[in-house]
C-alpha atoms as a PDB file:
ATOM      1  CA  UNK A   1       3.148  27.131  21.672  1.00  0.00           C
ATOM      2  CA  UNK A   2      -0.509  26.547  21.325  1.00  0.00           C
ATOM      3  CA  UNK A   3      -0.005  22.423  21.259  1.00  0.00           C
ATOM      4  CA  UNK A   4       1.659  23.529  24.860  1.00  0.00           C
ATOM      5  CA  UNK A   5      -1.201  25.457  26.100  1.00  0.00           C
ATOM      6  CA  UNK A   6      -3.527  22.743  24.695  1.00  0.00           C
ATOM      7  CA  UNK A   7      -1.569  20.249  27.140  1.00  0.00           C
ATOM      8  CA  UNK A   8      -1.222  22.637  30.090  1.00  0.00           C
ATOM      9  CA  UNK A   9      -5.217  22.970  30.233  1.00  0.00           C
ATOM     10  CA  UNK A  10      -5.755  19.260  29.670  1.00  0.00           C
ATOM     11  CA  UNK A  11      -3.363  18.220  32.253  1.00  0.00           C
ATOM     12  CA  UNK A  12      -3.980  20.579  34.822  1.00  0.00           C
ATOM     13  CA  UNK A  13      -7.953  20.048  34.588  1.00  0.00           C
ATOM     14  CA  UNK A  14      -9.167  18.565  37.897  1.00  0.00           C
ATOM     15  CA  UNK A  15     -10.004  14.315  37.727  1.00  0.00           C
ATOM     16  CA  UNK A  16     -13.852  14.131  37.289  1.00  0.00           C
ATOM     17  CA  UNK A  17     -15.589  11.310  39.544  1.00  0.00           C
ATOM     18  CA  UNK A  18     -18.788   9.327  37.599  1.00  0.00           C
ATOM     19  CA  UNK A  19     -21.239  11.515  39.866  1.00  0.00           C
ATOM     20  CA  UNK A  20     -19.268  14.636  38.606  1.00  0.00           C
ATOM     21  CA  UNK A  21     -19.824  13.777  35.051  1.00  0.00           C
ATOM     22  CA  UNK A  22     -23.497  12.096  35.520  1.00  0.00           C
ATOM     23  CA  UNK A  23     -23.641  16.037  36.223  1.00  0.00           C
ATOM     24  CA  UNK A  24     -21.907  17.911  32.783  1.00  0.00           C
ATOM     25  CA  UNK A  25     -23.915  19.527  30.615  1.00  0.00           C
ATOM     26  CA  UNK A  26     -24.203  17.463  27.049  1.00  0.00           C
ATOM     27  CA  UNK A  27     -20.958  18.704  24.940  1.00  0.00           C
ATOM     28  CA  UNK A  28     -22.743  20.600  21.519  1.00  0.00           C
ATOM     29  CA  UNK A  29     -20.206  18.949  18.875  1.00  0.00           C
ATOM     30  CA  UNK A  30     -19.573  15.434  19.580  1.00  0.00           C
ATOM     31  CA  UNK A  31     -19.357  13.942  22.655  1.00  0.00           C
ATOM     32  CA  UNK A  32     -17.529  12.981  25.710  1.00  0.00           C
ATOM     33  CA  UNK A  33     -16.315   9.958  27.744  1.00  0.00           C
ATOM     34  CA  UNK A  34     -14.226   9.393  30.481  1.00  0.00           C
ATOM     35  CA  UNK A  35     -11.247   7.626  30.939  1.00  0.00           C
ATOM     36  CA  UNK A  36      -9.461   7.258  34.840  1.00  0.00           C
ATOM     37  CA  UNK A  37     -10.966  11.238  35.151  1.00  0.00           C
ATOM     38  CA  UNK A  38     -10.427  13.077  32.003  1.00  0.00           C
ATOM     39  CA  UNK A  39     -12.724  14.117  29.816  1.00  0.00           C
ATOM     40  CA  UNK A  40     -11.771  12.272  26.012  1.00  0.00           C
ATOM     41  CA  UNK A  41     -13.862  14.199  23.421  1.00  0.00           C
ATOM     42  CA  UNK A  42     -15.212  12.314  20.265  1.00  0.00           C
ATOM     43  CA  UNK A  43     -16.680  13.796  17.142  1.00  0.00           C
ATOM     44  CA  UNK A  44     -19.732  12.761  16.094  1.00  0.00           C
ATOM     45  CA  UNK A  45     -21.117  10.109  14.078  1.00  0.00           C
ATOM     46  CA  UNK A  46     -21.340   9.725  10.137  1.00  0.00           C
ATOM     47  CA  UNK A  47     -24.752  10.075   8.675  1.00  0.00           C
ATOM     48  CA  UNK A  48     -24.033   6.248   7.309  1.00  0.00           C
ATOM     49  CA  UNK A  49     -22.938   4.832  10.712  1.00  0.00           C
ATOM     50  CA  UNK A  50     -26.122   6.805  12.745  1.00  0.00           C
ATOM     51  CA  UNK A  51     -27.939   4.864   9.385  1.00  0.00           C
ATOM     52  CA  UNK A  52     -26.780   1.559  10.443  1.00  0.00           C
ATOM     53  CA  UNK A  53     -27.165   1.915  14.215  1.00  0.00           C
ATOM     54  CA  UNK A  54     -31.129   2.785  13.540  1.00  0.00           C
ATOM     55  CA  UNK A  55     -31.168  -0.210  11.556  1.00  0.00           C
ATOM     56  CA  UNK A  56     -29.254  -2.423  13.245  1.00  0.00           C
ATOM     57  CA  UNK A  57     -30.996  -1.221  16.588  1.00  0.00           C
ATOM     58  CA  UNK A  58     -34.524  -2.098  14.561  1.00  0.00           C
ATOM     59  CA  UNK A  59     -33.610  -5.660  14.410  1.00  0.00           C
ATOM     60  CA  UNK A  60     -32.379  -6.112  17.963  1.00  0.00           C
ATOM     61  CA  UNK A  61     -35.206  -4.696  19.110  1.00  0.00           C
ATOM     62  CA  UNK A  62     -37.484  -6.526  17.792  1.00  0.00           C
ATOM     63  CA  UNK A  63     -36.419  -9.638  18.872  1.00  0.00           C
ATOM     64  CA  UNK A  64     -35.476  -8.572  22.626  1.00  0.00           C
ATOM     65  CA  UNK A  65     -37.394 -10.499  25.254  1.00  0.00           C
ATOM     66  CA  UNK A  66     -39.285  -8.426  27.843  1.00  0.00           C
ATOM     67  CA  UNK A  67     -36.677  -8.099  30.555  1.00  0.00           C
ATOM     68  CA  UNK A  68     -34.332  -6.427  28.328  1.00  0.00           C
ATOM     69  CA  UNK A  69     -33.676  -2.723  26.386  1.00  0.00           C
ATOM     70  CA  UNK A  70     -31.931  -1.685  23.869  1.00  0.00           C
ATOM     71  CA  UNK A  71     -30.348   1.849  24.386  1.00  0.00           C
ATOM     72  CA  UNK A  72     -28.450   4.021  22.160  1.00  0.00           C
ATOM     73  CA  UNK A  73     -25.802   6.153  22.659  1.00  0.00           C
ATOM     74  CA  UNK A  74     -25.938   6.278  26.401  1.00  0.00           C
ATOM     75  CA  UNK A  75     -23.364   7.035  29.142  1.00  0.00           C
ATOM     76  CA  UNK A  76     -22.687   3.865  31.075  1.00  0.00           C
ATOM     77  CA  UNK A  77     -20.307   3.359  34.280  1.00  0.00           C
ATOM     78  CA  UNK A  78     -18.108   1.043  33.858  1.00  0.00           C
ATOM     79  CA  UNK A  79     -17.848   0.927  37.686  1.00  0.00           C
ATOM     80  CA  UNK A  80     -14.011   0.466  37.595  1.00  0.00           C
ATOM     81  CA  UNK A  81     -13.163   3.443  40.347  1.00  0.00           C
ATOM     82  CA  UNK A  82     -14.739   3.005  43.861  1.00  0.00           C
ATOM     83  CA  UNK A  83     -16.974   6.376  44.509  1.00  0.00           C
ATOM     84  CA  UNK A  84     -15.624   9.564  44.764  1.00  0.00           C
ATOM     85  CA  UNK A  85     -12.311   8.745  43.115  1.00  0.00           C
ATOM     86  CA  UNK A  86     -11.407   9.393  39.575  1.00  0.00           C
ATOM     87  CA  UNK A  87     -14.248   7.140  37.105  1.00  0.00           C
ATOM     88  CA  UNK A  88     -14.541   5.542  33.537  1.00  0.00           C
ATOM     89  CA  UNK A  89     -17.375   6.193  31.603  1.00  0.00           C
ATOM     90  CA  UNK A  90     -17.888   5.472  27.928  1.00  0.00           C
ATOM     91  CA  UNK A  91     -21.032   6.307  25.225  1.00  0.00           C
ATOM     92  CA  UNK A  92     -21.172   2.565  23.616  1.00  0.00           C
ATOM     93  CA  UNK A  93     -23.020   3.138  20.051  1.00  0.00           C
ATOM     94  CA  UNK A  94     -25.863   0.528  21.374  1.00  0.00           C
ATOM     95  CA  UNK A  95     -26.563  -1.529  24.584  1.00  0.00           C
ATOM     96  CA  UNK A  96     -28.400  -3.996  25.513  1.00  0.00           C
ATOM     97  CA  UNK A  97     -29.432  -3.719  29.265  1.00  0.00           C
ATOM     98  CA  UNK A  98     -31.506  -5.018  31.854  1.00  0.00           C
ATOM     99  CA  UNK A  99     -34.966  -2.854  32.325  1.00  0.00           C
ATOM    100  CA  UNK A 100     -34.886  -2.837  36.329  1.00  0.00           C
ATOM    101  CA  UNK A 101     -31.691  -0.983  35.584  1.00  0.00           C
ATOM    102  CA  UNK A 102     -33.838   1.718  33.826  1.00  0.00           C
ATOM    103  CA  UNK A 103     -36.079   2.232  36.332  1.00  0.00           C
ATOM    104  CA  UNK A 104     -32.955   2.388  38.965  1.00  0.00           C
ATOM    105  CA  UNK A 105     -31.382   4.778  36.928  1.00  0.00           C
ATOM    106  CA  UNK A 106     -34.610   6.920  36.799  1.00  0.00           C
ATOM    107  CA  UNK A 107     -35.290   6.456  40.412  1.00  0.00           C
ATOM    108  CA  UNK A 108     -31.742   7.258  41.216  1.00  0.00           C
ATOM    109  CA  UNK A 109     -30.398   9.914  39.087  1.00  0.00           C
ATOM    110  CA  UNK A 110     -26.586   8.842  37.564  1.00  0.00           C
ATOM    111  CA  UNK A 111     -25.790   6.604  35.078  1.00  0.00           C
ATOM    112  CA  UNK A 112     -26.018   2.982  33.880  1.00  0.00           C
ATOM    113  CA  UNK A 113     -23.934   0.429  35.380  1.00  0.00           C
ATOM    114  CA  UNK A 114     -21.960  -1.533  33.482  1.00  0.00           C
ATOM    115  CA  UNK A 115     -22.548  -4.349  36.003  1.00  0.00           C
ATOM    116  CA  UNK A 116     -26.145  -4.360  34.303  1.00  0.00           C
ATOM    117  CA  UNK A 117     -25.059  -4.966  30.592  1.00  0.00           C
ATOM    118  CA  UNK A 118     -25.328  -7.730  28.758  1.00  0.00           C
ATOM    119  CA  UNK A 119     -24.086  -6.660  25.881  1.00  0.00           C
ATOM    120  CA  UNK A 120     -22.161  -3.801  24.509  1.00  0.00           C
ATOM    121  CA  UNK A 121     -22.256  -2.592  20.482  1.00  0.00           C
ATOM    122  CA  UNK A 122     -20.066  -0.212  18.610  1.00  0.00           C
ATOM    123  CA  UNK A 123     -20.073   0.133  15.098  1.00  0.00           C
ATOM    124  CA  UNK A 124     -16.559   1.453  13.900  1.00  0.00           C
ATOM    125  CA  UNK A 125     -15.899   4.152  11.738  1.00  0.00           C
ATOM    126  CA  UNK A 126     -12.607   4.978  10.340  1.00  0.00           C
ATOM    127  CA  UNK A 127     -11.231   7.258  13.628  1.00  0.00           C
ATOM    128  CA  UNK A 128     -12.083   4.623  15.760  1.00  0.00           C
ATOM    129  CA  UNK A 129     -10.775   1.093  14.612  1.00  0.00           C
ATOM    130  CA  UNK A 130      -8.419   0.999  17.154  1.00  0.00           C
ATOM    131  CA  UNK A 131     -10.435   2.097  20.341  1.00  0.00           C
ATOM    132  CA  UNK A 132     -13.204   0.163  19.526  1.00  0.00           C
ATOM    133  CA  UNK A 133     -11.071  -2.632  18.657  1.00  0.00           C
ATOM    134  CA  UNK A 134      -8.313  -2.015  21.453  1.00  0.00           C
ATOM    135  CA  UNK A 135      -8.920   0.205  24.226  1.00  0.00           C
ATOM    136  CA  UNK A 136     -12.885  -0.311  24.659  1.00  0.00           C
ATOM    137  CA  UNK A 137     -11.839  -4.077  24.389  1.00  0.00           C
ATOM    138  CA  UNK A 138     -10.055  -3.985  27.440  1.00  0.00           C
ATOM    139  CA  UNK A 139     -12.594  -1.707  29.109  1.00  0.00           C
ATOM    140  CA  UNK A 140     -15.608  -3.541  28.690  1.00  0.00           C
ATOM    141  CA  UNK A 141     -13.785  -6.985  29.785  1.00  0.00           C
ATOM    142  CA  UNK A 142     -12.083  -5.176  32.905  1.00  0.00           C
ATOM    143  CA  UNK A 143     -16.225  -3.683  33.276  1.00  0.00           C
ATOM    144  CA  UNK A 144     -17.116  -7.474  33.064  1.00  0.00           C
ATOM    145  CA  UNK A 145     -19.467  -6.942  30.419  1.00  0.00           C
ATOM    146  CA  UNK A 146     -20.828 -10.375  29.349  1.00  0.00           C
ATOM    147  CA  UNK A 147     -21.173  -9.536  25.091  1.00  0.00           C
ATOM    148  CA  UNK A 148     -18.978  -7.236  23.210  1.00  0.00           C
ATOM    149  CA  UNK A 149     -19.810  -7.134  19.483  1.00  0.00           C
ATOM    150  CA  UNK A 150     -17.848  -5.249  17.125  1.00  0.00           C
ATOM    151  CA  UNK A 151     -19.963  -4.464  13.878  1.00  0.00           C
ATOM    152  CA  UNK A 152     -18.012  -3.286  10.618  1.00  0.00           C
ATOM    153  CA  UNK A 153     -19.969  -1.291   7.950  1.00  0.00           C
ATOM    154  CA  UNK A 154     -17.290  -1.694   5.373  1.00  0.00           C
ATOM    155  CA  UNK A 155     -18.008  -4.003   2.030  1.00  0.00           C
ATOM    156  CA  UNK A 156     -19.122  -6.579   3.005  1.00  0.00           C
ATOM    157  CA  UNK A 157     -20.270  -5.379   6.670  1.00  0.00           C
ATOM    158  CA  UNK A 158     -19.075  -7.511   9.522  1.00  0.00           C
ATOM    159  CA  UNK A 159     -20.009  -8.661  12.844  1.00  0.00           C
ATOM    160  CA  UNK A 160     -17.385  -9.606  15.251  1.00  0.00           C
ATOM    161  CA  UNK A 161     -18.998 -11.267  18.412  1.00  0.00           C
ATOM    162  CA  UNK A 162     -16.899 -11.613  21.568  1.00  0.00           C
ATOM    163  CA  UNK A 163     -18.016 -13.030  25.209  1.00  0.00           C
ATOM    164  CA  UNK A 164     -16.179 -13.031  28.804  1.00  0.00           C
ATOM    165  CA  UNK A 165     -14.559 -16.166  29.718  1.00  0.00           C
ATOM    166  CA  UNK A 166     -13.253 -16.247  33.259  1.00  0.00           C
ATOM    167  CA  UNK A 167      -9.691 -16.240  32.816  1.00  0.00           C
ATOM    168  CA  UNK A 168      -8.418 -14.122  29.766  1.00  0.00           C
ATOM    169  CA  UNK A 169     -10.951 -11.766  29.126  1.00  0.00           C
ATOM    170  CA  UNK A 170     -13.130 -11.649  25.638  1.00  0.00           C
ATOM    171  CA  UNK A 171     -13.035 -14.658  23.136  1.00  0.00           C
ATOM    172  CA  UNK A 172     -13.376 -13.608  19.936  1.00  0.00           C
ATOM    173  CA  UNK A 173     -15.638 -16.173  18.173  1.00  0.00           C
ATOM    174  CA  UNK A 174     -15.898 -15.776  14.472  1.00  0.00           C
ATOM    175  CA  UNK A 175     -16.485 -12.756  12.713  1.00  0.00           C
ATOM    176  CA  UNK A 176     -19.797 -12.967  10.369  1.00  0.00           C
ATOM    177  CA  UNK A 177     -20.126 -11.040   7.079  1.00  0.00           C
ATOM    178  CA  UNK A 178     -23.687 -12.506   5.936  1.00  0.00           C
ATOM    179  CA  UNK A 179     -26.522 -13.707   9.119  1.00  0.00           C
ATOM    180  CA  UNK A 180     -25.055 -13.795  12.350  1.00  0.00           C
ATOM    181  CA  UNK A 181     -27.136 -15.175  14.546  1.00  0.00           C
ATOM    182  CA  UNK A 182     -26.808 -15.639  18.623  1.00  0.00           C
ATOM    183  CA  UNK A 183     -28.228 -17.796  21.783  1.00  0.00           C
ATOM    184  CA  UNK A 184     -26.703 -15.480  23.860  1.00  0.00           C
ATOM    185  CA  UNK A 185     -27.430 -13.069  25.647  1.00  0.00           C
ATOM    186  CA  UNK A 186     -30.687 -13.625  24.212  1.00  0.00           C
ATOM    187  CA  UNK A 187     -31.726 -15.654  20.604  1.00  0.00           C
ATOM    188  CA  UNK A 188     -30.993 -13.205  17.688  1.00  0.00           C
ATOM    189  CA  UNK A 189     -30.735 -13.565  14.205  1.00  0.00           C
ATOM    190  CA  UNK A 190     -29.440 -10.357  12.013  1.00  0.00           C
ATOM    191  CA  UNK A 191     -29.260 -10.219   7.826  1.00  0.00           C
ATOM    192  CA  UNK A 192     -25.936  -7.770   7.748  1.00  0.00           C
ATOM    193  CA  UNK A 193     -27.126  -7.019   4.555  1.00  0.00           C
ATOM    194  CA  UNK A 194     -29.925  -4.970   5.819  1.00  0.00           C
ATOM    195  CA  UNK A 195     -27.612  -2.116   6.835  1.00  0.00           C
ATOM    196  CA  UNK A 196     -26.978  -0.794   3.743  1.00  0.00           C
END
């Protein structure tokens, strides 16, 4: 009876647009995205995956050129509804993105637009191998994000980078499980080792 309830609410709860949302309060456990309208709650990060992000965010940053910023755990619109209908949001772990967008943003009020990401980071944990892997996949490629990597923290930790071609979406290039390192979008080199 309750499980019906539950699905009554959800269902009948009006379609959010991106301003809408840019607008919600923060949620106080875990947080929210939004998929086509509805709100999709997550819980919140493992003490060992906000660990790795800090690290792994350390290391980016540090080698970022001067155009560029590296952002955690922000809202970002994947501009995939025109205004004022139903939107798609999602809270990437880490992304890299261009700093005119910042000051836009800041200017503007709203969020980040996906069409001024570079690259996209999420570092699994075990409730979310198959969004990350999956779903956020096929959201970030339909978003035309250039760089989707997909970092794995179990033994050994993984790095699975993936970039847009024009015709089928991401190609998965080979996953790394000791120094990745990158030309694009920008020259990187990361020790995987360093996030334990």
């Amino acid at each position: 009876m309750i499980a019906m309830r539950r699905h009554h609410i959800e269902s009948s709860a009006p379609l959010l647009t991106i301003a809408e949302y840019a607008v919600l309060d923060e949620v106080e456990d875990g947080y929210a995205e939004l998929h086509e309208g509805r709100l999709l709650m997550s819980p919140s990060p493992t003490p060992e995956h906000q660990l790795a992000m800090f690290t792994l965010g350390s290391l980016i940053h540090e080698q970022l050129p001067a155009h560029l910023a590296l952002v955690l755990e922000v809202d970002i619109d994947l501009e995939l509804a025109e205004p004022g209908q139903p939107g798609f949001s999602r809270r990437p772990d880490m992304i890299v993105v261009a700093r005119a967008e910042l000051a836009r943003r800041k200017a503007e009020g709203g969020l980040l637009r996906a069409s001024e990401v570079p690259l996209v980071i999420e570092i699994i944990s075990p409730r979310s191998k198959r969004i990350d892997r999956v779903v956020k996949y096929e959201l970030y490629a339909d978003a035309g994000i250039p760089h989707y990597w997909i970092v794995d923290l179990n033994d050994p930790a993984s790095l699975l980078p993936m970039h847009l071609t024009d015709r089928f979406g991401y190609q998965r290039d080979d996953e790394v499980t000791d120094v990745f390192t990158a030309n694009l979008p920008f020259p990187v080199t990361i020790d995987l080792k360093e996030l334990y």
